[in-house]
N, C-alpha and C. Protein backbone atom coordinates (compact mmCIF):
# COMPACT_ATOMS: atom_id res chain seq x y z
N UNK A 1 0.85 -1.17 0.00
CA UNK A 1 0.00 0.00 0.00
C UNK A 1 0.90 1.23 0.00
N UNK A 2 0.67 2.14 -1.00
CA UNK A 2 1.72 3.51 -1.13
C UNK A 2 0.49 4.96 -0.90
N UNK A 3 0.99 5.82 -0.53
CA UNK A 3 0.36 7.08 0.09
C UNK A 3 1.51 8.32 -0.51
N UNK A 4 0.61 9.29 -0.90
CA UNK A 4 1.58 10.56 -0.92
C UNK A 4 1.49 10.77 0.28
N UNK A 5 2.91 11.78 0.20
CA UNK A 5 3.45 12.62 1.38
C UNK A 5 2.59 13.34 1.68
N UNK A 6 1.88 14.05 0.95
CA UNK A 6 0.37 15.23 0.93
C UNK A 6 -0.30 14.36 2.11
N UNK A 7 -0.69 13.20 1.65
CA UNK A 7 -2.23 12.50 2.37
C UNK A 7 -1.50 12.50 3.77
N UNK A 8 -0.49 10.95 4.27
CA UNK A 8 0.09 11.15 5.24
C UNK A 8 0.43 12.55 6.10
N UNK A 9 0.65 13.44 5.46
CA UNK A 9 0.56 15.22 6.67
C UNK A 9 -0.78 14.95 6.66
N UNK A 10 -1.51 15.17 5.73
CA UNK A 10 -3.03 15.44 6.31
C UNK A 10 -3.60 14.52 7.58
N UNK A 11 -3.03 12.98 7.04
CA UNK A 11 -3.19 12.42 8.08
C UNK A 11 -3.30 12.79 9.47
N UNK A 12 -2.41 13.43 9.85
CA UNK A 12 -0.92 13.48 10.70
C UNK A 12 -1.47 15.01 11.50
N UNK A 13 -1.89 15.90 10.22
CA UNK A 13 -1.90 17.34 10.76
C UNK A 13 -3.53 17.40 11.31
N UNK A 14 -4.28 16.84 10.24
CA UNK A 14 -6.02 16.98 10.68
C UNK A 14 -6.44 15.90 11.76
N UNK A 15 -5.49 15.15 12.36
CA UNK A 15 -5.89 14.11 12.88
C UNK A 15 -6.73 12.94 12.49
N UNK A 16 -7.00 12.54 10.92
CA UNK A 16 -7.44 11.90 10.22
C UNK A 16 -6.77 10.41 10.66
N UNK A 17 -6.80 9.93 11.89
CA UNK A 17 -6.58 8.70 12.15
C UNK A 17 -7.56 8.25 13.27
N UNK A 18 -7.67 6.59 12.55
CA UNK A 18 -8.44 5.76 13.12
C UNK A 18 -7.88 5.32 14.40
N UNK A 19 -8.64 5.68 15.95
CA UNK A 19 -8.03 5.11 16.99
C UNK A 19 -9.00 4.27 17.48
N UNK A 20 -8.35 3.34 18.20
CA UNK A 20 -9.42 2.09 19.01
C UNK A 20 -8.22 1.96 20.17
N UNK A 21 -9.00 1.87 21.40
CA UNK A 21 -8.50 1.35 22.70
C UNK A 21 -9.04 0.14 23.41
N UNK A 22 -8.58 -0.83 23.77
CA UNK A 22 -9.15 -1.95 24.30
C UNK A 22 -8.36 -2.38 25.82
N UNK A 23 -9.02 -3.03 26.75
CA UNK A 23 -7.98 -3.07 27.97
C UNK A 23 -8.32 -4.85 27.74
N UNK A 24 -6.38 -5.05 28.15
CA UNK A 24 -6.05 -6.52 28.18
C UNK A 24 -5.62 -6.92 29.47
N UNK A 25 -6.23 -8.21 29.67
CA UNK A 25 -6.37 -8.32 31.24
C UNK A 25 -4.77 -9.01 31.53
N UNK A 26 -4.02 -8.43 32.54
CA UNK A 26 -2.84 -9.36 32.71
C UNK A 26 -3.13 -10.63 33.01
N UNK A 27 -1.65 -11.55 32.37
CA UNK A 27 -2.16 -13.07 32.52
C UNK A 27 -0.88 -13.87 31.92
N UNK A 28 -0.68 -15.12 32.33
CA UNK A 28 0.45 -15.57 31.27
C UNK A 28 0.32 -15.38 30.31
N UNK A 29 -1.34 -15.60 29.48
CA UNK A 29 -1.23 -15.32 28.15
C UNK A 29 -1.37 -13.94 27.78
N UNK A 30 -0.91 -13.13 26.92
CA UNK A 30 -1.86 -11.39 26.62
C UNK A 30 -2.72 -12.21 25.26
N UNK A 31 -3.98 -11.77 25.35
CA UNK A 31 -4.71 -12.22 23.98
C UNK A 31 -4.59 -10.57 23.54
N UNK A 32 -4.07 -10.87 22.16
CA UNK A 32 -4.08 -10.24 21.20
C UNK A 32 -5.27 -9.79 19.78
N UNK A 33 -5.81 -11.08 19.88
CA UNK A 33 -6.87 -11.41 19.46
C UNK A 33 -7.89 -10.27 18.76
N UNK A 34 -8.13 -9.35 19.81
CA UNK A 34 -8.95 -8.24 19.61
C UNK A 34 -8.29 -7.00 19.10
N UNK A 35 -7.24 -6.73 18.93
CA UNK A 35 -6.36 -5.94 17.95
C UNK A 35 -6.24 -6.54 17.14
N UNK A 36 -5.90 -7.90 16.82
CA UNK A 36 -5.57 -8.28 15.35
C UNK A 36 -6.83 -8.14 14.90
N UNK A 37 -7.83 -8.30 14.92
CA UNK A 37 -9.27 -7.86 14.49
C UNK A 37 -9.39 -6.49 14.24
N UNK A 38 -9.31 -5.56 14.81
CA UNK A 38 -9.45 -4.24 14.70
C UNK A 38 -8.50 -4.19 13.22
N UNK A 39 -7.37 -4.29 13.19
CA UNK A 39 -6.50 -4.43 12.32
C UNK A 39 -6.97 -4.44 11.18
N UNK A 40 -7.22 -5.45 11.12
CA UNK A 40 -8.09 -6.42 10.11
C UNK A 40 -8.86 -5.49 9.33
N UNK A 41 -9.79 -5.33 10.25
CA UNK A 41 -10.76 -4.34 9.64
C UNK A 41 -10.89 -3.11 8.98
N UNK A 42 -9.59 -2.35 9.49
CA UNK A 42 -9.26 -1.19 9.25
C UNK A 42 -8.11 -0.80 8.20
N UNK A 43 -7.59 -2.03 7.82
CA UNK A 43 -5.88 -2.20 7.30
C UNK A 43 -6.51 -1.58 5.92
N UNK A 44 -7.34 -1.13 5.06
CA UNK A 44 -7.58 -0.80 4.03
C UNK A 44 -7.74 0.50 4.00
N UNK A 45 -7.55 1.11 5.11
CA UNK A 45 -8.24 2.39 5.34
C UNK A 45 -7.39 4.00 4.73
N UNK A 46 -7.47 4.57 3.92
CA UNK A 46 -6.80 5.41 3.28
C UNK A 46 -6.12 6.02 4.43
N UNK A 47 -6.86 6.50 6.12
CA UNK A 47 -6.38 7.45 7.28
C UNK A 47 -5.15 6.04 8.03
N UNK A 48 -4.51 6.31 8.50
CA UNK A 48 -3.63 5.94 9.55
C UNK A 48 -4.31 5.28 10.17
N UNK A 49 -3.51 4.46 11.32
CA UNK A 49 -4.58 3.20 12.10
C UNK A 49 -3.66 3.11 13.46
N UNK A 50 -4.33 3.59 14.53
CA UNK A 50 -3.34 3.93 16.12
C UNK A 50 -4.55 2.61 16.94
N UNK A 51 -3.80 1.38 16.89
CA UNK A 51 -4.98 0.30 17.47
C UNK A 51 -3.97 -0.19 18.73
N UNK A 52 -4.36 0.42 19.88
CA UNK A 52 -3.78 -0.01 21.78
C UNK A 52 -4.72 -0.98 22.61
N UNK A 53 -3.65 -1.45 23.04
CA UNK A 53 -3.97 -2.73 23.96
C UNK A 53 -3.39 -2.61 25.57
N UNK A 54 -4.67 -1.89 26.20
CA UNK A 54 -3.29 -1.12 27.51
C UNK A 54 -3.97 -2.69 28.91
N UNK A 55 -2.90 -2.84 29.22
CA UNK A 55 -2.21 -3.95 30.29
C UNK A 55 -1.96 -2.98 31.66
N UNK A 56 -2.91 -3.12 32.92
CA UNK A 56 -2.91 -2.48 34.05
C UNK A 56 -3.09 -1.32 33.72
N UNK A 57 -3.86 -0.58 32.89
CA UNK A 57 -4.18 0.92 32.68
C UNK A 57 -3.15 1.90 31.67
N UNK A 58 -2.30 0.60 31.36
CA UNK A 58 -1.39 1.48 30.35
C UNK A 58 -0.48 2.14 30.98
N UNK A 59 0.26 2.13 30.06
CA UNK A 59 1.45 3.37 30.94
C UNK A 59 1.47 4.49 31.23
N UNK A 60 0.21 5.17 31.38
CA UNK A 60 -0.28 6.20 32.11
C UNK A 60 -0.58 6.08 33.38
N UNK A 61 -0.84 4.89 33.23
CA UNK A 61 -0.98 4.19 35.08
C UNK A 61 0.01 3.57 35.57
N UNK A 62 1.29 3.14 35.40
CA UNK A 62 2.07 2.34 35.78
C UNK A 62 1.70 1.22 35.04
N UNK A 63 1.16 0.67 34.04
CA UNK A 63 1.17 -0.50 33.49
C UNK A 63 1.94 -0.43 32.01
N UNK A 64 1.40 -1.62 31.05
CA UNK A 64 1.86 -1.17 29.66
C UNK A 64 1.01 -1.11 28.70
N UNK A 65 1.40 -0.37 27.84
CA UNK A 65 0.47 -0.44 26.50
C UNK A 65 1.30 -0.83 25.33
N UNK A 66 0.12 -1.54 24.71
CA UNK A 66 0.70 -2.52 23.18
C UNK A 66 0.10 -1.50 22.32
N UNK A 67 0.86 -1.19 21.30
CA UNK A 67 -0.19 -0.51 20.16
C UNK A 67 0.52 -1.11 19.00
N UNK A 68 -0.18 -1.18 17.96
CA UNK A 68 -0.33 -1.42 16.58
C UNK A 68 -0.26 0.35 15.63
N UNK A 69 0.36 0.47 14.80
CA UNK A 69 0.29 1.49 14.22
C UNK A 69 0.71 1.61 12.74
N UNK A 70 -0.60 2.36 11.76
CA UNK A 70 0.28 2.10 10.41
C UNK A 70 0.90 3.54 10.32
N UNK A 71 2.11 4.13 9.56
CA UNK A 71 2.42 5.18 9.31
C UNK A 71 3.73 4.64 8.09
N UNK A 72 4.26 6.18 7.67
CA UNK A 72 5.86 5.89 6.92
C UNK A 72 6.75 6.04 7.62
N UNK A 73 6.79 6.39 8.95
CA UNK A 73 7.69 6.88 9.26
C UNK A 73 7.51 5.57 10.77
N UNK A 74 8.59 5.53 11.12
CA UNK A 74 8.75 4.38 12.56
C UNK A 74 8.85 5.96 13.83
N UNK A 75 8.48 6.60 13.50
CA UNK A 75 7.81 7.05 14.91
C UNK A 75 5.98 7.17 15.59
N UNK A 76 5.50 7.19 16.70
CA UNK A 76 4.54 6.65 17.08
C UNK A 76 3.92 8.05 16.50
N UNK A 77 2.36 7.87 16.12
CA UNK A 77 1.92 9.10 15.55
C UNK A 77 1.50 10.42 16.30
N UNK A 78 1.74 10.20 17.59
CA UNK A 78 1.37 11.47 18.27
C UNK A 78 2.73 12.21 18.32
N UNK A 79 4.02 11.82 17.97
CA UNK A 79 4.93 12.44 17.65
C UNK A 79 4.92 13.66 16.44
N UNK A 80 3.56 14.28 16.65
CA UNK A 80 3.17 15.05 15.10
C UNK A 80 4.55 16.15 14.61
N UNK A 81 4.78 17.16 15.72
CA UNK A 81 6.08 17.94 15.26
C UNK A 81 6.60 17.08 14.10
N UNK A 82 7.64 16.06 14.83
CA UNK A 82 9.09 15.63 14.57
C UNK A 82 8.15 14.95 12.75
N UNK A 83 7.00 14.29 12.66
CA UNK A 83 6.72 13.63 11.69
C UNK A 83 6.18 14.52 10.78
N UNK A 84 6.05 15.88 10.88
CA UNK A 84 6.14 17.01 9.93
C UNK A 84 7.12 17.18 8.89
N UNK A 85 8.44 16.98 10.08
CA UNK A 85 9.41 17.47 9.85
C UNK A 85 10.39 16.45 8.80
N UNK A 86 9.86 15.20 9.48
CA UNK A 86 10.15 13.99 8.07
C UNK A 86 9.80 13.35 6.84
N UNK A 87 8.38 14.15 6.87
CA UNK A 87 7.60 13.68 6.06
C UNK A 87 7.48 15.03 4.79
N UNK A 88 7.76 14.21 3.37
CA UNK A 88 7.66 15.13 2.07
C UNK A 88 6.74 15.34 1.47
N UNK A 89 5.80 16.69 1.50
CA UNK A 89 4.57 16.63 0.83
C UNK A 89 4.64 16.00 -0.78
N UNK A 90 5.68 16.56 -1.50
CA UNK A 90 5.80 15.73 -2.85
C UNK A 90 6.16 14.62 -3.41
N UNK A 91 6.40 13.97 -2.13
CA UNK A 91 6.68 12.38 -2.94
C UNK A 91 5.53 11.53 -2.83
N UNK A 92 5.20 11.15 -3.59
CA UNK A 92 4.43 10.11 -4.23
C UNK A 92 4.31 8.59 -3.94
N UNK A 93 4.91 8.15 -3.69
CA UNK A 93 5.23 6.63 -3.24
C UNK A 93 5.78 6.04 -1.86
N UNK A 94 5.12 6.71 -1.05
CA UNK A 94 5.51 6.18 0.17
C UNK A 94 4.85 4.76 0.60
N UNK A 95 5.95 3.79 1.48
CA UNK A 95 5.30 2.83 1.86
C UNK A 95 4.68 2.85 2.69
N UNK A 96 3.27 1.90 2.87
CA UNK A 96 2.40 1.89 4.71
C UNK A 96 3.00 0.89 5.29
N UNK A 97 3.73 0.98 6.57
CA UNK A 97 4.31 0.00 7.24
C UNK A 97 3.12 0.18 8.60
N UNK A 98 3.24 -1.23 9.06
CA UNK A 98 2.59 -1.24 10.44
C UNK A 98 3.78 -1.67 11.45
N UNK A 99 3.35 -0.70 12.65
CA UNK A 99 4.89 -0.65 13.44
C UNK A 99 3.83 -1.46 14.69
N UNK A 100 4.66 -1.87 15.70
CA UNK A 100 4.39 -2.48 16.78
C UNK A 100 5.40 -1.41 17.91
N UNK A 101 4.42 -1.02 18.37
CA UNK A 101 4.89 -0.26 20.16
C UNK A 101 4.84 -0.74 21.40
N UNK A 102 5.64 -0.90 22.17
CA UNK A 102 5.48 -0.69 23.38
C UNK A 102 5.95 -0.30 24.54
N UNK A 103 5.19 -0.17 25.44
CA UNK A 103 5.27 1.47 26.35
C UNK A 103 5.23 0.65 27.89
N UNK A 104 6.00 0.69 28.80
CA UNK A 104 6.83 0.43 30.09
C UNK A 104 7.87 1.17 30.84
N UNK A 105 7.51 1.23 31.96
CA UNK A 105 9.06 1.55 32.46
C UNK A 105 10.13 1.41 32.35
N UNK A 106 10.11 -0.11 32.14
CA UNK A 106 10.93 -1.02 31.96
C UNK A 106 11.47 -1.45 30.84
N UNK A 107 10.86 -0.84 30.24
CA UNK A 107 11.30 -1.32 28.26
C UNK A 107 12.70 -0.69 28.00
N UNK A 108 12.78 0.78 28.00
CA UNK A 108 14.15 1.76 27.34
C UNK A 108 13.74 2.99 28.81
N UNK A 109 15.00 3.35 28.87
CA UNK A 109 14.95 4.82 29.23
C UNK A 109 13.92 5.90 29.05
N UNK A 110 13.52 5.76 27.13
CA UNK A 110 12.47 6.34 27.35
C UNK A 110 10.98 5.67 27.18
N UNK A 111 10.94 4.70 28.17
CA UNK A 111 9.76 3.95 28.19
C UNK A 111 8.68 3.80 27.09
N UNK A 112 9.84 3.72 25.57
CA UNK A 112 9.23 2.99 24.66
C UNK A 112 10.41 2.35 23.81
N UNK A 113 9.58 1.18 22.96
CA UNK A 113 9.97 0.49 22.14
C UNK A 113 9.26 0.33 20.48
N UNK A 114 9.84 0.54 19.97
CA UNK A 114 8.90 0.27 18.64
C UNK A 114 9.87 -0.61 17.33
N UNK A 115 8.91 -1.13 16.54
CA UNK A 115 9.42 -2.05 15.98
C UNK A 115 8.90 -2.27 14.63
N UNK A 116 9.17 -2.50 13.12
CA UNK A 116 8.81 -2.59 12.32
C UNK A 116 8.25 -4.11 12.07
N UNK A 117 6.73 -4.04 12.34
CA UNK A 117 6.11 -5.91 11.97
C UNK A 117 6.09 -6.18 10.43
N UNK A 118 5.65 -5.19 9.25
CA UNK A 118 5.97 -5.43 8.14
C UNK A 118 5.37 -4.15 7.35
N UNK A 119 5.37 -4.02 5.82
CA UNK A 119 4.19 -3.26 5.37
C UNK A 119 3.40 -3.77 5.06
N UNK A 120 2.63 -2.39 4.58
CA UNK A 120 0.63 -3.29 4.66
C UNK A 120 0.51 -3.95 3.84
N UNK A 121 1.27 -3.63 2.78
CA UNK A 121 0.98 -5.14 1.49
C UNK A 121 1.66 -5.90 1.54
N UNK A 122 2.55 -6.59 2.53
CA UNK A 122 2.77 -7.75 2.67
C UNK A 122 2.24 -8.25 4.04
N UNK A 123 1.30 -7.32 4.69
CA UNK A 123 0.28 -8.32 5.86
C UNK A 123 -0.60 -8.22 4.66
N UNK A 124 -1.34 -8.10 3.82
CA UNK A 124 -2.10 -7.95 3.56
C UNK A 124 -2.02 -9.27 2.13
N UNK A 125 -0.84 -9.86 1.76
CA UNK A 125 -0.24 -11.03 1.20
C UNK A 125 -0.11 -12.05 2.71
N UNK A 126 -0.03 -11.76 3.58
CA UNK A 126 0.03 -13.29 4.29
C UNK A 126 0.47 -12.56 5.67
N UNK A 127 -1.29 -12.26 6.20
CA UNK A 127 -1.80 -11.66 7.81
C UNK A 127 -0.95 -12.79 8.43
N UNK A 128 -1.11 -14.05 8.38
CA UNK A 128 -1.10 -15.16 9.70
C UNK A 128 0.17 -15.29 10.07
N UNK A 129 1.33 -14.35 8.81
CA UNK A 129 2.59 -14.80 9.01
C UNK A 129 3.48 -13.52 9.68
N UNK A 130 2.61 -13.00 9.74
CA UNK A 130 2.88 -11.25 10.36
C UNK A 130 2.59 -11.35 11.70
N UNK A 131 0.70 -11.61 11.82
CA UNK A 131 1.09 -11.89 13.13
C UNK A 131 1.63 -12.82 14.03
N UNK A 132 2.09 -13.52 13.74
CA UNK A 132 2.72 -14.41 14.65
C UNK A 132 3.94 -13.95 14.87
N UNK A 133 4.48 -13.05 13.83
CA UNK A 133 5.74 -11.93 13.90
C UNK A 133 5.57 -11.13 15.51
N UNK A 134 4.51 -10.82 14.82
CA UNK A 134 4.06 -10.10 16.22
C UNK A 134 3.76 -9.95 17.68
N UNK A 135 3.10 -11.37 17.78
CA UNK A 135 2.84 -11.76 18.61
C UNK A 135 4.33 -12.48 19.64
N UNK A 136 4.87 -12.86 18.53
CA UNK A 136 6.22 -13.12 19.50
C UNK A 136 7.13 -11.91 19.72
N UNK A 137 6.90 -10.70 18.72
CA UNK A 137 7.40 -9.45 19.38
C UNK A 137 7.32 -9.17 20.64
N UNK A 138 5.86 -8.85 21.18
CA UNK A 138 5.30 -8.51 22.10
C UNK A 138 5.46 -9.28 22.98
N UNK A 139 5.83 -10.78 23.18
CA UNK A 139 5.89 -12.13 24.05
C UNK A 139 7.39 -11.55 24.91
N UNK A 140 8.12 -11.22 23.87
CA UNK A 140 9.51 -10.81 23.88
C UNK A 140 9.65 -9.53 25.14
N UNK A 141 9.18 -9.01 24.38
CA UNK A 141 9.02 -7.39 25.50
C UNK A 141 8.72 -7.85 26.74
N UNK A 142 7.52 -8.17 26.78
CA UNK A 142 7.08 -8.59 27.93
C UNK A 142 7.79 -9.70 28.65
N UNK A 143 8.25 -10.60 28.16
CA UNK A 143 9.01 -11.41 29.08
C UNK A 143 10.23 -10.36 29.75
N UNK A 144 10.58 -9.26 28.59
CA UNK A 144 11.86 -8.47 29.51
C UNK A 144 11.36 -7.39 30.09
N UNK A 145 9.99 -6.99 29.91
CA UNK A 145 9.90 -6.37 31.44
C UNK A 145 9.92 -6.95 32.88
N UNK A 146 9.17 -8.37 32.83
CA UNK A 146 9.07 -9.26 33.93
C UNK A 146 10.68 -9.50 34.03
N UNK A 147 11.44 -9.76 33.64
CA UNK A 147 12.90 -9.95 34.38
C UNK A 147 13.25 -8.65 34.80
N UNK A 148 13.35 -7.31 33.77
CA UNK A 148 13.87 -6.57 34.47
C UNK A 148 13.02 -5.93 36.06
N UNK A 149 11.77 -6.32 36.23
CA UNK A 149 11.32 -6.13 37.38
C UNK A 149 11.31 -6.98 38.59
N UNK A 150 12.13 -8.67 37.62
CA UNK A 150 12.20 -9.17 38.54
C UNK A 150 14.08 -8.66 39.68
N UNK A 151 14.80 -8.25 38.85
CA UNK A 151 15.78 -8.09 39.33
C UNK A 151 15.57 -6.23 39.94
N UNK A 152 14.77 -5.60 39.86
CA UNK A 152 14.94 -4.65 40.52
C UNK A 152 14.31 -4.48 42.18
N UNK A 153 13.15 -6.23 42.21
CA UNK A 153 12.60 -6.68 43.28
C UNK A 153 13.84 -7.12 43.84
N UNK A 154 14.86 -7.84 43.28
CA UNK A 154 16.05 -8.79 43.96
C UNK A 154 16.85 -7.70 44.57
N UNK A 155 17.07 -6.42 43.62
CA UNK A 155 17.96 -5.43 44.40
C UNK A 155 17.77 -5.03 45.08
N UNK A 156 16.19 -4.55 45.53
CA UNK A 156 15.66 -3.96 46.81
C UNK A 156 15.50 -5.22 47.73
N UNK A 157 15.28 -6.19 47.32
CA UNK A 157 15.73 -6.82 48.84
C UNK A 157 16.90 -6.82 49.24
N UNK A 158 17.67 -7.19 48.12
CA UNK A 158 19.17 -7.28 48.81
C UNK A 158 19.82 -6.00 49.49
N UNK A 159 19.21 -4.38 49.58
CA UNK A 159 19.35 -3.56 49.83
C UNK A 159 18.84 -3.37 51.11
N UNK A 160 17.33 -4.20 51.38
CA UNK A 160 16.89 -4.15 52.59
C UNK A 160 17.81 -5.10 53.31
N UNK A 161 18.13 -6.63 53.01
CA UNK A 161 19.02 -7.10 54.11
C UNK A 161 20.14 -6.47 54.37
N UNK A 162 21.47 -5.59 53.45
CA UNK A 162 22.19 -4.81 53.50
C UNK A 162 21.71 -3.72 54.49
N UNK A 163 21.12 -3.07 54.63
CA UNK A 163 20.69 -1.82 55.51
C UNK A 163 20.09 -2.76 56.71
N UNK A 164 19.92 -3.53 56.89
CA UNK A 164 19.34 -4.50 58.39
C UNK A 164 20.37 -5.11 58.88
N UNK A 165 21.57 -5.17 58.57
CA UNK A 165 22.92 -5.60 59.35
C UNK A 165 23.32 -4.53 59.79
């Protein structure tokens, strides 16, 4: 799927994007399920596509959020400035990539991660092989927030028995 630079600003500047929010219940498993649906549905859509999956209230609350996002550019779309500033009203052939985000304390410094899952015309040649791209993206993250929180539990104890001698 290709977009002028024109449409994408408009996108971008009029807020001409499709958002959906859904809350995912923590659990060994995260079902994904209900974003890849949203997806689905929307992946044809001339506007941009911002589809979140927030885990304990999102990272507005101390939890995390999964988002799905199509754009040209691998930054998240509320980054509007900076994606002004990259984006060429006259070119003609830009690709739609769908990026995968996610948002933790624990992820980076700046409590995000993002990731290129593919472009839209090749989910759109073979969804089942994307998401499962995906889905082990996100498996990924999340397993390294749970370590890195498990070792920042290990340091504060070991800090409490240290300060109790």
């Amino acid at each position: 799927m290709q977009i002028t630079g024109e449409k994408a600003l408009e996108n971008i500047s009029e807020d001409a994007i499709y958002f959906y929010k859904d809350h995912i219940l923590d659990g060994d498993h995260i079902a994904l399920d209900n974003l890849f649906m949203i997806l689905d549905e929307h992946i044809h859509d001339d506007n941009f596509i911002h589809i979140a999956g927030e885990i304990n209230g999102g990272i507005t609350e101390g939890g995390t959020t999964l988002t799905l996002e199509t754009n040209i550019v691998n930054l998240p779309l509320r980054y509007t400035n900076q994606l002004k500033k990259l984006i060429w009203p006259e070119k003609e052939d830009n690709q739609v990539n769908i990026y995968m985000i996610i948002e933790n304390v624990d992820v980076s410094q700046s409590n995000l991660k993002i990731a290129l899952a593919s472009s839209v015309a090749a989910y759109l040649d073979d969804a089942a092989s994307v998401k499962i791209k995906m889905s082990q993206w996100f498996d990924e993250q999340l397993a390294n927030i749970v370590i890195a929180q498990n070792k920042i539990e290990e340091n504060d104890a070991s800090d409490n028995k240290t300060s109790d001698n």
